[in-house]
PDB file of N, CA and C in Angstrom:
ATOM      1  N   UNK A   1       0.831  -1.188   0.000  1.00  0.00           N
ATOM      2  CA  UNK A   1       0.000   0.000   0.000  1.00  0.00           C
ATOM      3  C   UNK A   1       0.874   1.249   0.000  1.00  0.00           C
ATOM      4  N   UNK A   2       2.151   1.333   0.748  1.00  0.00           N
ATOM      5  CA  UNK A   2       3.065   2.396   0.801  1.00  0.00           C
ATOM      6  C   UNK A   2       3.714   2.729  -1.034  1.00  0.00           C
ATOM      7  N   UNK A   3       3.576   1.196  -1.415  1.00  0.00           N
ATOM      8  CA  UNK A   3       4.303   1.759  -2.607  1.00  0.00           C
ATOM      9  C   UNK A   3       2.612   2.527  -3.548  1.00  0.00           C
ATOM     10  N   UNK A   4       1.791   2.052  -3.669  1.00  0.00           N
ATOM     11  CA  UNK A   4       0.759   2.729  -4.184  1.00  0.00           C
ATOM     12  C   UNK A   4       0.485   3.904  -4.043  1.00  0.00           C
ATOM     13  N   UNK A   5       0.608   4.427  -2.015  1.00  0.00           N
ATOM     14  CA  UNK A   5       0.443   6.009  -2.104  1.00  0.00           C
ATOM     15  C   UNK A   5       2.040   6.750  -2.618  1.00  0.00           C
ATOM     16  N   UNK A   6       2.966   6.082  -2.702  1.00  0.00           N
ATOM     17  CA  UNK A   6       4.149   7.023  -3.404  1.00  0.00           C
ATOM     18  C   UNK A   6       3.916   7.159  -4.736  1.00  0.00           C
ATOM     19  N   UNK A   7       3.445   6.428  -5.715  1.00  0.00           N
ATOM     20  CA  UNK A   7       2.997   6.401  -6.991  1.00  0.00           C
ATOM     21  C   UNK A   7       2.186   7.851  -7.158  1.00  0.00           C
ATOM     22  N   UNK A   8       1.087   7.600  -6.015  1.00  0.00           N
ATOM     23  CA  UNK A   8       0.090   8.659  -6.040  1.00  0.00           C
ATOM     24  C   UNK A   8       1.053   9.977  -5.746  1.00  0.00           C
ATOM     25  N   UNK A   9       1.668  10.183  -5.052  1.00  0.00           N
ATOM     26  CA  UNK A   9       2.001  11.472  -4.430  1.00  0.00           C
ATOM     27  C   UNK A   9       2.784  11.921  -5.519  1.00  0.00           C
ATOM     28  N   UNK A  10       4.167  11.145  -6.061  1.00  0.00           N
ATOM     29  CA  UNK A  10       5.176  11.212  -7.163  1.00  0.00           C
ATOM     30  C   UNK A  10       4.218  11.966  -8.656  1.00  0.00           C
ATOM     31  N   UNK A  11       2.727  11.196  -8.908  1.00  0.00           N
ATOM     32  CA  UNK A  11       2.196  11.303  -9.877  1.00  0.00           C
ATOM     33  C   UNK A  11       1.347  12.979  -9.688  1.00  0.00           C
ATOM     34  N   UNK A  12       0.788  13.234  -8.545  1.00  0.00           N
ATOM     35  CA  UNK A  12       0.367  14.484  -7.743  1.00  0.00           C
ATOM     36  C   UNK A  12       1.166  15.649  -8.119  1.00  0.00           C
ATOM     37  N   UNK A  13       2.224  15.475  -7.737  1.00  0.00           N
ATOM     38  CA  UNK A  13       3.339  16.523  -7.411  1.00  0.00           C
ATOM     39  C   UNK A  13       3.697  16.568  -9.187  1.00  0.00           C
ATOM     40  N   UNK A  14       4.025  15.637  -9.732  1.00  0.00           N
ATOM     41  CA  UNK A  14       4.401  15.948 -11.486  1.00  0.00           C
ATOM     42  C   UNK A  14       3.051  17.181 -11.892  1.00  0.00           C
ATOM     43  N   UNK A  15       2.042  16.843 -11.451  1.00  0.00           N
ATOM     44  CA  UNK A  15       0.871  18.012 -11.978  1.00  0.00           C
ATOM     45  C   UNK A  15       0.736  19.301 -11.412  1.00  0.00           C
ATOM     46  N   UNK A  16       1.573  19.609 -10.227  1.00  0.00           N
ATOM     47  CA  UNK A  16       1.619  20.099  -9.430  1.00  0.00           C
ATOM     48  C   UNK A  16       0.482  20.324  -8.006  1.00  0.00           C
ATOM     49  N   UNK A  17      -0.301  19.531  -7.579  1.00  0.00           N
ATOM     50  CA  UNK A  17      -1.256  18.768  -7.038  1.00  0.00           C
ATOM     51  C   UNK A  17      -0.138  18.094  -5.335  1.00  0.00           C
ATOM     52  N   UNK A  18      -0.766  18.810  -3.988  1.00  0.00           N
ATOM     53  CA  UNK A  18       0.160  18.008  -3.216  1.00  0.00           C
ATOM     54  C   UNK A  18      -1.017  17.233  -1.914  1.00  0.00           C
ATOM     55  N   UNK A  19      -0.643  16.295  -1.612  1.00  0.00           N
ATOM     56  CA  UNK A  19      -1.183  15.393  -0.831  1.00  0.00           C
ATOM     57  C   UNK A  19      -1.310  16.409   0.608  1.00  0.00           C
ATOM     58  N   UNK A  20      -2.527  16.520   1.227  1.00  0.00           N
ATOM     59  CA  UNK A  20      -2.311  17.325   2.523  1.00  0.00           C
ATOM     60  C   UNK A  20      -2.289  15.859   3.654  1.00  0.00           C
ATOM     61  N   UNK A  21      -1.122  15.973   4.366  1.00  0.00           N
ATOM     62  CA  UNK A  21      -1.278  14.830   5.587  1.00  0.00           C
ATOM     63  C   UNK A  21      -1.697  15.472   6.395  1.00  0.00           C
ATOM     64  N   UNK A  22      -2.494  16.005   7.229  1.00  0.00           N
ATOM     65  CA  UNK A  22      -3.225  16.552   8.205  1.00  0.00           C
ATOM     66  C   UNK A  22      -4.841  16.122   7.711  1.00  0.00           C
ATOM     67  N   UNK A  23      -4.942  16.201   6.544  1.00  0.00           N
ATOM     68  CA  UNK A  23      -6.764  15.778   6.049  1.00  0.00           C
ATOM     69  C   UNK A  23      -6.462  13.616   5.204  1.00  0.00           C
ATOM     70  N   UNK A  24      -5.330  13.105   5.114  1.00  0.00           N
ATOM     71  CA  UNK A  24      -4.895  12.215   4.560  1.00  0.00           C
ATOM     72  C   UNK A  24      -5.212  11.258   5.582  1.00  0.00           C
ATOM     73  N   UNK A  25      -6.451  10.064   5.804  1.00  0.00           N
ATOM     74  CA  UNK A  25      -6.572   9.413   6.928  1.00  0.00           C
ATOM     75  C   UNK A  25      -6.429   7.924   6.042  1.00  0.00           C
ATOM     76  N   UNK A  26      -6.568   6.493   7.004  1.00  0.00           N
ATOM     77  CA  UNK A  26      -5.840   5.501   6.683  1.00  0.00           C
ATOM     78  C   UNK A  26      -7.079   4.752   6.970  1.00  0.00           C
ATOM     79  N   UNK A  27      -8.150   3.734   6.260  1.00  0.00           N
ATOM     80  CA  UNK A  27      -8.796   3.234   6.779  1.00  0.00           C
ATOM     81  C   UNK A  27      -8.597   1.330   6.114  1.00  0.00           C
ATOM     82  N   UNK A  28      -8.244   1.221   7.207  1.00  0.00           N
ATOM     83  CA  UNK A  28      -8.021  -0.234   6.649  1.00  0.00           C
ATOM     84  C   UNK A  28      -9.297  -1.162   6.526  1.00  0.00           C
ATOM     85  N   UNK A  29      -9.509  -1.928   5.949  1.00  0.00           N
ATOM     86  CA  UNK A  29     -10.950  -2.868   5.403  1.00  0.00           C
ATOM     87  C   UNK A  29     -10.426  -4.236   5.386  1.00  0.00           C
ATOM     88  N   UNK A  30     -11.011  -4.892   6.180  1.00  0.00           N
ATOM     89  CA  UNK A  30     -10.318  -6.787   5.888  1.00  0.00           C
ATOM     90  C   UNK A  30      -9.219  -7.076   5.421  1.00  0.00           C
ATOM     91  N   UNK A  31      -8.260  -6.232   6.567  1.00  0.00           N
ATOM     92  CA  UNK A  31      -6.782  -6.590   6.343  1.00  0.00           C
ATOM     93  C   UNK A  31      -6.247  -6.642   7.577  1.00  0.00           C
ATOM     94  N   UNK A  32      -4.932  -7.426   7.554  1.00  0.00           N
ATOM     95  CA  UNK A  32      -4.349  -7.966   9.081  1.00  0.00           C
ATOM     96  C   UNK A  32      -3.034  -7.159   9.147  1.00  0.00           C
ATOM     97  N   UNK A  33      -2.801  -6.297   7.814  1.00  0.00           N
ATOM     98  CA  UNK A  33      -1.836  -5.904   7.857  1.00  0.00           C
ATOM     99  C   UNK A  33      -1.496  -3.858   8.397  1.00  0.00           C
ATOM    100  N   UNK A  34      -0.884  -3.824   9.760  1.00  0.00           N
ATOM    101  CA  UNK A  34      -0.790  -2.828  10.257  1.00  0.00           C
ATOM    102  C   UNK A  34       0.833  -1.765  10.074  1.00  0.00           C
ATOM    103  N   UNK A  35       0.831  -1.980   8.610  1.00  0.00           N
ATOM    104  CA  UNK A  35       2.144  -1.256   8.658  1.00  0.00           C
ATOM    105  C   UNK A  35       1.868   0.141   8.206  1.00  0.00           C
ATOM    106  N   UNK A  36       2.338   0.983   8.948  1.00  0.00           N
ATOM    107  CA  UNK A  36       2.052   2.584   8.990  1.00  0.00           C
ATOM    108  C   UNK A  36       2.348   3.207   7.502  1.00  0.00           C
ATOM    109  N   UNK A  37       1.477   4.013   6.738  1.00  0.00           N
ATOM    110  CA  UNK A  37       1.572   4.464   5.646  1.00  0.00           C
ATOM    111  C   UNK A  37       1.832   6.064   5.802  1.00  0.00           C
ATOM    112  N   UNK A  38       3.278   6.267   5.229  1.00  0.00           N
ATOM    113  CA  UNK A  38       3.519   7.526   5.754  1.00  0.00           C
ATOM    114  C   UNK A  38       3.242   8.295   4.802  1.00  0.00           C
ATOM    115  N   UNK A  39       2.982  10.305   4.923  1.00  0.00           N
ATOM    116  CA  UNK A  39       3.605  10.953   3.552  1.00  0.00           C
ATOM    117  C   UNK A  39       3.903  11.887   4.822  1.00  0.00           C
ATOM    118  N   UNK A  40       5.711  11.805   4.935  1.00  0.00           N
ATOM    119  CA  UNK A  40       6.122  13.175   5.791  1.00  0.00           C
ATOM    120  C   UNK A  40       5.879  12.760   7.351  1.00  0.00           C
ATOM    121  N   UNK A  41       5.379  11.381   7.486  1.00  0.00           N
ATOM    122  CA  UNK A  41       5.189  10.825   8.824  1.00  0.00           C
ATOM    123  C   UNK A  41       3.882  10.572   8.699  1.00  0.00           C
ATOM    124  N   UNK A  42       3.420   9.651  10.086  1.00  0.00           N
ATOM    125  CA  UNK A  42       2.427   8.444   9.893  1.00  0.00           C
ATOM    126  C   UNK A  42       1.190   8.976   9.552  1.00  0.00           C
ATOM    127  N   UNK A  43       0.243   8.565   9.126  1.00  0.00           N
ATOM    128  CA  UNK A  43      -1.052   8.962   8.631  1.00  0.00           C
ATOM    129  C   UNK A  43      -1.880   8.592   9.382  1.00  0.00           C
ATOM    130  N   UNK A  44      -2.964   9.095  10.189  1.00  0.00           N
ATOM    131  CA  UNK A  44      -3.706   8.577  11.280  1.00  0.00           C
ATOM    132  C   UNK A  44      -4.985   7.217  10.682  1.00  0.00           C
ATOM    133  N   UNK A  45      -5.129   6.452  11.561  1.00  0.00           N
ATOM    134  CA  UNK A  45      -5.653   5.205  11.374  1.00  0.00           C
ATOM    135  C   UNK A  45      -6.848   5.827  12.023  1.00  0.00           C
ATOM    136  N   UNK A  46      -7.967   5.413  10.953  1.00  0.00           N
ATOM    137  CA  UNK A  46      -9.283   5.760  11.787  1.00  0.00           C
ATOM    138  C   UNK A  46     -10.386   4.310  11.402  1.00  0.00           C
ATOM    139  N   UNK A  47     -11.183   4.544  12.171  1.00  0.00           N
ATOM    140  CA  UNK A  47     -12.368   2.967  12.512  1.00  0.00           C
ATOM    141  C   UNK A  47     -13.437   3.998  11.229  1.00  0.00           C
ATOM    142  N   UNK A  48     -13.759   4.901  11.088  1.00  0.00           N
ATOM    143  CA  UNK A  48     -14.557   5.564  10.319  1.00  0.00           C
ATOM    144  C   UNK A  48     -14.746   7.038  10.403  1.00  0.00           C
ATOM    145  N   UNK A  49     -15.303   7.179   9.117  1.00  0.00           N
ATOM    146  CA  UNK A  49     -14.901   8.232   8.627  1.00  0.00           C
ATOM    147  C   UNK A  49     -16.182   9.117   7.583  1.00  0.00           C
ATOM    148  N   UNK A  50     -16.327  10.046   7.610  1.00  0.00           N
ATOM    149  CA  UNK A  50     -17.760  10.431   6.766  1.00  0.00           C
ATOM    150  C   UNK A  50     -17.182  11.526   5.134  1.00  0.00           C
ATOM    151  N   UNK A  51     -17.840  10.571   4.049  1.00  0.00           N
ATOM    152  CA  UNK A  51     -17.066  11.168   2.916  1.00  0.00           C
ATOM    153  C   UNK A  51     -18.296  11.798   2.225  1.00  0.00           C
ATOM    154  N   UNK A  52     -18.383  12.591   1.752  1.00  0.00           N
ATOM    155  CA  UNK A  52     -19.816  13.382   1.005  1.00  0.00           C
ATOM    156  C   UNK A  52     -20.818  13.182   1.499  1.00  0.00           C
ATOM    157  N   UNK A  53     -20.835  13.089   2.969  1.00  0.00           N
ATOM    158  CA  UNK A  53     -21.811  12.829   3.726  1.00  0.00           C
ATOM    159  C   UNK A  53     -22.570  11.531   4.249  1.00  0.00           C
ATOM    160  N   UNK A  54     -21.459  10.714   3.425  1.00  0.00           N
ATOM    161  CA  UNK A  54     -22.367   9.480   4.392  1.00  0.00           C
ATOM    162  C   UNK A  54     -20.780   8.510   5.025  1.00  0.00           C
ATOM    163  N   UNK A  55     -21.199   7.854   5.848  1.00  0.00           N
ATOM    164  CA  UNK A  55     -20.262   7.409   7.079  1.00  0.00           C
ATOM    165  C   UNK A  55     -19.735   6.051   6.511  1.00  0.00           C
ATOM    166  N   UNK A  56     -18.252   5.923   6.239  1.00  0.00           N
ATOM    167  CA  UNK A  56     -17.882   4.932   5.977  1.00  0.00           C
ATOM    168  C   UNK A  56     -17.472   4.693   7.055  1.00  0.00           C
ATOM    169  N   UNK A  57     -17.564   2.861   7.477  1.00  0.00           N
ATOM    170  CA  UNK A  57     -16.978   2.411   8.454  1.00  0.00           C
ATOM    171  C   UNK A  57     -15.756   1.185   7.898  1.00  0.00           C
ATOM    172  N   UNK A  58     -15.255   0.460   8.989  1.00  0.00           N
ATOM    173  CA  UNK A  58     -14.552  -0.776   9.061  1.00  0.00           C
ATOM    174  C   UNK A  58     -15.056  -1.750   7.860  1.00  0.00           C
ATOM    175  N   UNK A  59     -16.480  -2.220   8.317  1.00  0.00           N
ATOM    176  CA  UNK A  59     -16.925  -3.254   7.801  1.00  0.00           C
ATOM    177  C   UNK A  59     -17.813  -3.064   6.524  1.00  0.00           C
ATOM    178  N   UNK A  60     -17.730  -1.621   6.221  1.00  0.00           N
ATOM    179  CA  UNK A  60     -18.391  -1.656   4.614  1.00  0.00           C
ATOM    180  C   UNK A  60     -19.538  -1.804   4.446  1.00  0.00           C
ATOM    181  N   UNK A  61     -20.746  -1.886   5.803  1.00  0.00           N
ATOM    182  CA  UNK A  61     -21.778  -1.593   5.988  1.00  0.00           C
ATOM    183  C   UNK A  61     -22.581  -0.318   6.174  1.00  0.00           C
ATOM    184  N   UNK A  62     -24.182   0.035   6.204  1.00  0.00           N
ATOM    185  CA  UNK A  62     -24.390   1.299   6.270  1.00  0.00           C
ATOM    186  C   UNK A  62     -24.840   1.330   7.087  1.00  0.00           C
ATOM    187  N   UNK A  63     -25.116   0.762   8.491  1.00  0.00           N
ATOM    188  CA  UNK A  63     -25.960   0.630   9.511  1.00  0.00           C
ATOM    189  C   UNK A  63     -25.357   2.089   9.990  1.00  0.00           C
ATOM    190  N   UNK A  64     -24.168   2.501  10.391  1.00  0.00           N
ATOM    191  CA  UNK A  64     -23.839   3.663  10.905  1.00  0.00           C
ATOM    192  C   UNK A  64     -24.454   4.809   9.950  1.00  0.00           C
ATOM    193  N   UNK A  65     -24.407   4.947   8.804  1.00  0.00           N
ATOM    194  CA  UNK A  65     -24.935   5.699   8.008  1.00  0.00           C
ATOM    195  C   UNK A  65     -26.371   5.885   8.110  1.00  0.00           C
ATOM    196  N   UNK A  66     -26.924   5.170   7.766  1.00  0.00           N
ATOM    197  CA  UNK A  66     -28.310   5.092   8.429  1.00  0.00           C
ATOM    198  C   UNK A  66     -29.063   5.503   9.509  1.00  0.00           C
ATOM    199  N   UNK A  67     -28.353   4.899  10.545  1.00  0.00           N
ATOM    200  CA  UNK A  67     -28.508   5.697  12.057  1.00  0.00           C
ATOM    201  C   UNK A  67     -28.271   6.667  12.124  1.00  0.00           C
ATOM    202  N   UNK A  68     -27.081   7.950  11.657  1.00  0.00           N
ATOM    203  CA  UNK A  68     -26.935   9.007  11.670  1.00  0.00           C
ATOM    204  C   UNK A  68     -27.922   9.938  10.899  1.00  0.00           C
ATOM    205  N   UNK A  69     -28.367   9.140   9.665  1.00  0.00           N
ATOM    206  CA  UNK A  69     -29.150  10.066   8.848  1.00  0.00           C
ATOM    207  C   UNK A  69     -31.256  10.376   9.483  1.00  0.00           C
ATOM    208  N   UNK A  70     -31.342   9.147  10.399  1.00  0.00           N
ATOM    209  CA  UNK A  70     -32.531   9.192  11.129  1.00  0.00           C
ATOM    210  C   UNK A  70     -31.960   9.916  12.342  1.00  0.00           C
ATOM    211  N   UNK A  71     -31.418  10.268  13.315  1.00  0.00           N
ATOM    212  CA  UNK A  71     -30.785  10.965  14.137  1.00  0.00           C
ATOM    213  C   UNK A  71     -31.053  12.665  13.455  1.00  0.00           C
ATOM    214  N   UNK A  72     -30.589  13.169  12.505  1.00  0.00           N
ATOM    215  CA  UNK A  72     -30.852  14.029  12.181  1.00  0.00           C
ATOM    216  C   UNK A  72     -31.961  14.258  11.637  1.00  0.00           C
ATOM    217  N   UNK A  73     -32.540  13.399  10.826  1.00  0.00           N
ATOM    218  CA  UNK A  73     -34.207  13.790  10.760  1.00  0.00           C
ATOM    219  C   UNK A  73     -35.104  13.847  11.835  1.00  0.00           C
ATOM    220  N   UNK A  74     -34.622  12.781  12.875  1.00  0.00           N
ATOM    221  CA  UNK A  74     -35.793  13.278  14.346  1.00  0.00           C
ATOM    222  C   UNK A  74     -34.889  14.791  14.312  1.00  0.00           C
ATOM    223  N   UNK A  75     -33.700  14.921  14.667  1.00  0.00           N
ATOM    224  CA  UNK A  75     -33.462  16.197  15.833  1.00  0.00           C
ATOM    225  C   UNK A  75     -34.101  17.617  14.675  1.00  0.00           C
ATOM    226  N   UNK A  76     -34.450  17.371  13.527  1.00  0.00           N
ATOM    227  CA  UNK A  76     -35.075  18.603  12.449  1.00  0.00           C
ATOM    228  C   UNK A  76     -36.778  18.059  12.599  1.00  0.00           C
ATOM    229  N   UNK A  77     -37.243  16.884  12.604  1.00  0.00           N
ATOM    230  CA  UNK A  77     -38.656  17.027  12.907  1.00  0.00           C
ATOM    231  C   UNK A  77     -39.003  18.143  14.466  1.00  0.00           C
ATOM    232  N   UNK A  78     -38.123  17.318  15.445  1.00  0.00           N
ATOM    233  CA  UNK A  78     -37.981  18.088  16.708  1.00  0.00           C
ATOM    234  C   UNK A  78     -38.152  19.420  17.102  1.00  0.00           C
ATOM    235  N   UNK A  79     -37.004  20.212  15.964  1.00  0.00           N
ATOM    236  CA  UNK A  79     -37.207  21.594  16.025  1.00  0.00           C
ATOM    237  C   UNK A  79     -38.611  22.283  15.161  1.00  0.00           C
ATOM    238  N   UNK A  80     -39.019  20.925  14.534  1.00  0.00           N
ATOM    239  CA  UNK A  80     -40.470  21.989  14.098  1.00  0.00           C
ATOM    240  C   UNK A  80     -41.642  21.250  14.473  1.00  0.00           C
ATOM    241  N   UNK A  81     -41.779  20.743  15.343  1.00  0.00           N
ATOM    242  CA  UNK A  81     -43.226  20.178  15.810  1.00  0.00           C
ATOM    243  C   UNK A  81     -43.522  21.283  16.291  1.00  0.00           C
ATOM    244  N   UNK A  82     -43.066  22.324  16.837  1.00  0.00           N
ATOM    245  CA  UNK A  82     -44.549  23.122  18.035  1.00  0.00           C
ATOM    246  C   UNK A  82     -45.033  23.855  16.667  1.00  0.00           C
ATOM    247  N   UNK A  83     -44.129  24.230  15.641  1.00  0.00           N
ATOM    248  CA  UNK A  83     -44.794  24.878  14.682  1.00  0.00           C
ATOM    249  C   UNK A  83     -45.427  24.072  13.828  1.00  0.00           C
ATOM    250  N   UNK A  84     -45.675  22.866  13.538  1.00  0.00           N
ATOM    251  CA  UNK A  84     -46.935  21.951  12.965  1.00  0.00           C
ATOM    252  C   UNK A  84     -47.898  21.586  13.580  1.00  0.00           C
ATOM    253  N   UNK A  85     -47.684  21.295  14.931  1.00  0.00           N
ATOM    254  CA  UNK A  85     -48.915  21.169  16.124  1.00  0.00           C
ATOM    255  C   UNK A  85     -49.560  22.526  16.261  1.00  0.00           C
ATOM    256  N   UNK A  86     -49.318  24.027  16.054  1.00  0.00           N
ATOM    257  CA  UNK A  86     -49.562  24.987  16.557  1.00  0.00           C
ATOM    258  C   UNK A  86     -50.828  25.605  15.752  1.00  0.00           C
ATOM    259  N   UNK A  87     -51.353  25.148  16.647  1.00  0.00           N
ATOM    260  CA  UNK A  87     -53.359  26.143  15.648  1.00  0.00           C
ATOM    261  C   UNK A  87     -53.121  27.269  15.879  1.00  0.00           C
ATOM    262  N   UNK A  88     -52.674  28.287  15.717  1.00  0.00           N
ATOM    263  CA  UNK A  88     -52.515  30.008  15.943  1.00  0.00           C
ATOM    264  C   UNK A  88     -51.819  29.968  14.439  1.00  0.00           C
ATOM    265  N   UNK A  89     -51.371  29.039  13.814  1.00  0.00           N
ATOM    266  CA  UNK A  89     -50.454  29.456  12.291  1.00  0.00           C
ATOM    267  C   UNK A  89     -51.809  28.639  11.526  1.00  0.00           C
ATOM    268  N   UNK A  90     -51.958  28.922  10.210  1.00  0.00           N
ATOM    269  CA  UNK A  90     -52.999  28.651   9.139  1.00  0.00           C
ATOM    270  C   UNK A  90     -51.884  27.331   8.284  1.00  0.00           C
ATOM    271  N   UNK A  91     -52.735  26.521   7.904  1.00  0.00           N
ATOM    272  CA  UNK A  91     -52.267  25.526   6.990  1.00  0.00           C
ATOM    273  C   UNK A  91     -51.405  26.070   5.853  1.00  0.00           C
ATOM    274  N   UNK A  92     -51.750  26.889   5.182  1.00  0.00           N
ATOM    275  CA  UNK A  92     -50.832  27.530   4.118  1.00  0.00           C
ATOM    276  C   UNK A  92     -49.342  28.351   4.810  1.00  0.00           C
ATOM    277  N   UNK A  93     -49.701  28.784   6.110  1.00  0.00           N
ATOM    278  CA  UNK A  93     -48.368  29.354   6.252  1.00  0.00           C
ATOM    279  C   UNK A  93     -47.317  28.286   6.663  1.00  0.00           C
ATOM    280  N   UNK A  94     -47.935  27.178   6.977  1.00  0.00           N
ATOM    281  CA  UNK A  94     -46.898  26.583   7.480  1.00  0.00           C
ATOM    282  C   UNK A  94     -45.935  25.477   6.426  1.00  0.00           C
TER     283      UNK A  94
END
């Protein structure tokens, strides 16, 4: 994998394009193998991670994704129930 991200970085840098290691995270998927992938020193190892908005994990499932995306639809129903329950506002305004 180290030689793959040097390919990448070598190929980056020819376009002038540079790898940021501070946003560069490491997520390993059904592998036993824990050897540190550096650019400039180690790259942090994370269990998951959220990419265009939905939550990649370990196991390549969406159960975390899922759960997060109902989590935020209650906590936005939440903030507008008193204004859908509320008879003082007219059906059209609301």
């Amino acid at each position: 994998m180290q030689g793959k991200k040097t390919k990448v970085v070598t190929a980056s840098a020819a376009k002038g394009l540079n790898m940021h290691k501070g946003k560069s995270k490491i997520l390993r998927h059904n592998t036993a193998c824990t050897n540190p992938i550096t650019i400039d020193g180690d790259l942090e190892d994370v269990k998951a991670f959220t990419y265009l908005g939905s939550i990649i994990g370990e196991q390549g499932g969406s159960d975390a994704d899922v759960k997060a995306r109902i989590g935020k639809a209650r906590a936005a129903y939440l903030q507008l129930r008193n204004i859908w329950n509320s008879k003082q506002l007219s059906t059209n305004t609301k």
